[in-house]
Structures are given as C-alpha cells and as structure tokens.
Protein backbone atom coordinates (compact mmCIF):
# COMPACT_ATOMS: atom_id res chain seq x y z
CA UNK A 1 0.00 0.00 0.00
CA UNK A 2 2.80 2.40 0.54
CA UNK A 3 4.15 2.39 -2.62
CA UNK A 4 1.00 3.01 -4.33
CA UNK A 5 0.52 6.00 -1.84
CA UNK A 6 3.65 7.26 -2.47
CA UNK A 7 3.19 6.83 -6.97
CA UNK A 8 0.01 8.45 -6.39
CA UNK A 9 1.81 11.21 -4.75
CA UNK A 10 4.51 11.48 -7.23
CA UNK A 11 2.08 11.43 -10.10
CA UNK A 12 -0.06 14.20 -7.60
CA UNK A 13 3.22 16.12 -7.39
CA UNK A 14 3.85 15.95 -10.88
CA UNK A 15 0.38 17.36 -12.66
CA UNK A 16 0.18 19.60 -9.60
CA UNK A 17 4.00 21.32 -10.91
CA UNK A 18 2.46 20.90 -14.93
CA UNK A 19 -0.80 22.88 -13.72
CA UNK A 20 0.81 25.63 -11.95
CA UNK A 21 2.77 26.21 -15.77
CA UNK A 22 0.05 25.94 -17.77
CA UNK A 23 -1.89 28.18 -15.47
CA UNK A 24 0.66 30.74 -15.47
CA UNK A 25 1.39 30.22 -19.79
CA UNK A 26 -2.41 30.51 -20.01
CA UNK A 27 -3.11 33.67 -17.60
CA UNK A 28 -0.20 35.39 -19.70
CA UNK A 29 -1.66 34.41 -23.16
CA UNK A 30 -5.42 35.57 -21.85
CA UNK A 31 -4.10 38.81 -20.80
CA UNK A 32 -1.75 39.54 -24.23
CA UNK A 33 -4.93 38.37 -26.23
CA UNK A 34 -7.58 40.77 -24.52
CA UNK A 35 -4.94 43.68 -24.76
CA UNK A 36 -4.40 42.86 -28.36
CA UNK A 37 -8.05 42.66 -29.15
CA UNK A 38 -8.88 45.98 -27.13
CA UNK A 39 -5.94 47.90 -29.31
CA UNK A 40 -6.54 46.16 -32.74
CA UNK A 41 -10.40 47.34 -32.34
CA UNK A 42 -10.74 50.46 -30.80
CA UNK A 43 -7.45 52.02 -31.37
CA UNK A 44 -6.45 50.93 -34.67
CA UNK A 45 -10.33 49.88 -35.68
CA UNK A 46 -8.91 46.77 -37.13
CA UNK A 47 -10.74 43.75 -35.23
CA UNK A 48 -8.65 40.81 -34.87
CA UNK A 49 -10.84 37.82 -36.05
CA UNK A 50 -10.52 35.24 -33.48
CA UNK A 51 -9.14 36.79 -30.07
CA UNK A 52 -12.68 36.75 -28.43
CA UNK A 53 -12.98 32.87 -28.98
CA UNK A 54 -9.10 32.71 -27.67
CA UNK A 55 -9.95 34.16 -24.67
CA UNK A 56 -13.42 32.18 -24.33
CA UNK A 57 -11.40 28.77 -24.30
CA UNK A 58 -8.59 30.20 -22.08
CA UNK A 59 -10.28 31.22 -19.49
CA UNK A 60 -12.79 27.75 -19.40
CA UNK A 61 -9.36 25.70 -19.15
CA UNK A 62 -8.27 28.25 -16.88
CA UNK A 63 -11.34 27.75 -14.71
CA UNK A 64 -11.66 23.79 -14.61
CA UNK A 65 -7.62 23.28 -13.95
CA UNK A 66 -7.93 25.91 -10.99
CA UNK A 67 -10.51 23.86 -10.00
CA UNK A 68 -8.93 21.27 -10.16
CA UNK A 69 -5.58 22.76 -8.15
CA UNK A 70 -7.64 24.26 -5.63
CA UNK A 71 -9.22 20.17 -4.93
CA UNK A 72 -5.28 19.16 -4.46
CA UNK A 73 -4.62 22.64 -2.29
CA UNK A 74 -7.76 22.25 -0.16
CA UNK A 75 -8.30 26.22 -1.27
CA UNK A 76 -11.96 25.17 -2.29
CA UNK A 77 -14.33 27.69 -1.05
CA UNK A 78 -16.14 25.55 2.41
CA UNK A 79 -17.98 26.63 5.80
CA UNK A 80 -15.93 24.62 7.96
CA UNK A 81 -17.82 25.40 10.84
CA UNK A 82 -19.69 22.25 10.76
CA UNK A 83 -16.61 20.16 10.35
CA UNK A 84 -14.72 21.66 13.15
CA UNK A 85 -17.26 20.68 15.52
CA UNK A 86 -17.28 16.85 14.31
CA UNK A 87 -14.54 16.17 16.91
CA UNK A 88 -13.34 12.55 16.05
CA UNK A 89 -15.90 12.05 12.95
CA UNK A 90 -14.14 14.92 11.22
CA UNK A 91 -11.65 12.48 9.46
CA UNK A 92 -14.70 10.32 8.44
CA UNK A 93 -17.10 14.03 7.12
CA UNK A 94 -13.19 14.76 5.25
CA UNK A 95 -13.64 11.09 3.60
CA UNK A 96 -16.98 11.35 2.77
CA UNK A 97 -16.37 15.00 1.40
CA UNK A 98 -13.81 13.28 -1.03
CA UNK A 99 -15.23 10.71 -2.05
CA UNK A 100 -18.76 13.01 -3.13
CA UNK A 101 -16.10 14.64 -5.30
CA UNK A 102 -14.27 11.50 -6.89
CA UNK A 103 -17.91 10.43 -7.79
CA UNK A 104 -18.77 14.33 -8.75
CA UNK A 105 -15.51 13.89 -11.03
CA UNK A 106 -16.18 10.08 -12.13
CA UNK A 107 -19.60 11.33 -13.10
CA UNK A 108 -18.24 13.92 -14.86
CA UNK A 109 -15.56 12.12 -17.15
CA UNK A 110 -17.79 9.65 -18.41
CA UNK A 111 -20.81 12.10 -19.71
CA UNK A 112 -17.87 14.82 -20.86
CA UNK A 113 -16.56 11.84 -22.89
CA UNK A 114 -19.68 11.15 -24.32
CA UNK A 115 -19.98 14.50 -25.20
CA UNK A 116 -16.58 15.40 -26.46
CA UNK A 117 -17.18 11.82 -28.67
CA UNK A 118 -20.46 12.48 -29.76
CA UNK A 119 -20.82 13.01 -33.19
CA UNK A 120 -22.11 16.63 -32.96
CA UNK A 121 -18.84 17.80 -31.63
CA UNK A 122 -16.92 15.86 -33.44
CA UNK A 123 -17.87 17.01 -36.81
CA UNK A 124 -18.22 20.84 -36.14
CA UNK A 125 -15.81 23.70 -36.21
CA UNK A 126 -15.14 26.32 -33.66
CA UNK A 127 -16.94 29.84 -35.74
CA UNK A 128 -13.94 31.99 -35.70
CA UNK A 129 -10.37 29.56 -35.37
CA UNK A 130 -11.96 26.92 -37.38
CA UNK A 131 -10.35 23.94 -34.93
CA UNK A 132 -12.00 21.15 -33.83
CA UNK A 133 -14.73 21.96 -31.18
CA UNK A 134 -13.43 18.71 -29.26
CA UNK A 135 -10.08 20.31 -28.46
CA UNK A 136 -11.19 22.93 -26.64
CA UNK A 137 -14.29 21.16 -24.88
CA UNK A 138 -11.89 18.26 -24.02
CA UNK A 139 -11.21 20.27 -20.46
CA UNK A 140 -14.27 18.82 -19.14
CA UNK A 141 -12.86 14.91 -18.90
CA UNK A 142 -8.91 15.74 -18.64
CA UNK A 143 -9.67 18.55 -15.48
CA UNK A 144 -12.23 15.62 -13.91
CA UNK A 145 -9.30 12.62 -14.17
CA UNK A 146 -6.86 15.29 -12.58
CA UNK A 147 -9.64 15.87 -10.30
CA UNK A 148 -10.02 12.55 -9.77
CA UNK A 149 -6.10 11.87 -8.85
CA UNK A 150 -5.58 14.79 -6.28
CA UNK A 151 -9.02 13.38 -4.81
CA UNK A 152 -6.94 9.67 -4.28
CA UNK A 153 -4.26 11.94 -2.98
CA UNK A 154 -5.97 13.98 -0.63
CA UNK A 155 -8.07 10.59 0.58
CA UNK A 156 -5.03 8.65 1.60
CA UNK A 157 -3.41 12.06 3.41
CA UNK A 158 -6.13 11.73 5.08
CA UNK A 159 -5.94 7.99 5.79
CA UNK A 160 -2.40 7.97 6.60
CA UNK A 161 -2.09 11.43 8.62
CA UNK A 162 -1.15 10.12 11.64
CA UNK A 163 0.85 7.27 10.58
CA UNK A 164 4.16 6.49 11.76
CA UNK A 165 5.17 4.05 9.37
CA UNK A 166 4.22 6.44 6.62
CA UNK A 167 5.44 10.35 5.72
CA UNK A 168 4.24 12.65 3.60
CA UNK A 169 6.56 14.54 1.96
CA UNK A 170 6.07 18.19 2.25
CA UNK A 171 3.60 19.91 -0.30
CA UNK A 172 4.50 22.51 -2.54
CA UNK A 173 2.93 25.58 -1.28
C-alpha cells in the first residue's frame, strides 16, 4: 500500500508542478490576447478575427484546472464550521467530502466523454479559429481525471495522517 501511496503522490506532485505552468502560460496568453483585441479594435479599428474565442477557451481551461488545483490545495471555497465541531468524525465528514467529489468527477468524465465523442462535436468547427470543437471542450474529462487523482491523494493524506510508518513529503505551497 505504501508504494502506491507514495506513486500516487509522485504522479499528484507531478500534474500539480504541470498545472501551476500551464496556469501561469495561459493567464499570460489571456491577458496579451484581450490587450491585443482591445488595441486592434478600438485604437487601430482593425478587429482581430478570433481573439474573443481565444480568450473564451482560455479562461474555461483556466477555470476547470484551478478547480482542479484548488481540490489538491484544499483552497476550495467551504464553511468549515460544521466540520470543526465533528470532533473525532471529522476524518470520516473529510472522507466522505472526497469521495462526493471523486464520484462528482467520475460522473463527470464519463458524460464529458460522451460529449466530447459524440458526433455533434466531433464534426463541427469552432466559428472563428476553425479547430475542432473537441479540443477545446476536451477540459471537461482531462480537469475531472486530474480531479479525480488529487481526490486519491488527498483521501489517503487523510488515511495515513497520523501514521508512523508512513510520511508525507512536504507539499509545494
């Protein structure tokens, strides 16, 4: 059991390091795309063709890998008042609160498969970049299987805490 703990961890570690990147590449990009698109059209009144959809599909991968991030991070907007006042069934409410969100994520994998698949977005365009729709919609199932793997994480930190046979190493922030 303690080397799968400790591969989930590493593989935790590891999309948790490739998220923070991408965030920070993506947050960049957004912000040189909307100052492009502001100065091509009302300064030069030359509309870039395309820089409305760029920002559309940054900011919804934005959104579902901060979601994501914030799952791993425990940064998840909560009223933890309840929880704090479990006493000694506040490991079991954490459990329970993780594995609602596995299934949340499970649940949404499989339908965001079936709809990246389906035949309706597989066959159209995006209206302005002309790329396949399923590229950018594909967020929904790759956030939800990160989702999924900081939810294993976070479930056996949880399990292990207080385990003397067993240490976490430190977390990144």
């Amino acid at each position: 059991m303690r080397s799968v703990a400790i591969f989930i961890q590493n593989i935790s570690n590891f999309l948790d390091r490739m998220i923070v990147v991408i965030l920070q590449f993506s947050v960049g990009v957004l912000i040189l795309d909307l100052n492009l698109a502001v100065l091509f059209r009302y300064v030069l009144k030359l509309p870039i063709i395309g820089t409305q959809e760029i920002a559309l599909f940054l900011l919804a991968w934005i959104t579902f890998l901060g979601a994501s991030l914030s799952i791993k991070h425990h940064s998840m907007v909560a009223v933890t008042i309840l929880l704090e006042k479990l006493g000694k069934f506040e490991k079991g409410a954490q459990l329970f609160i993780q594995l609602f969100i596995f299934l949340f994520s499970l649940f949404f994998v499989i339908y965001g498969y079936q709809w990246v698949t389906s035949p309706n977005v597989l066959q159209i365009k995006t209206s302005a970049l002309q790329i396949p729709a399923w590229i950018p919609y594909s967020i929904v199932p790759v956030s939800m299987i990160i989702t999924m793997i900081f939810t294993i994480h976070n479930i056996l930190q949880i399990l292990f805490r207080n385990s003397s046979d067993f240490k976490w190493e430190e977390e990144m922030f």
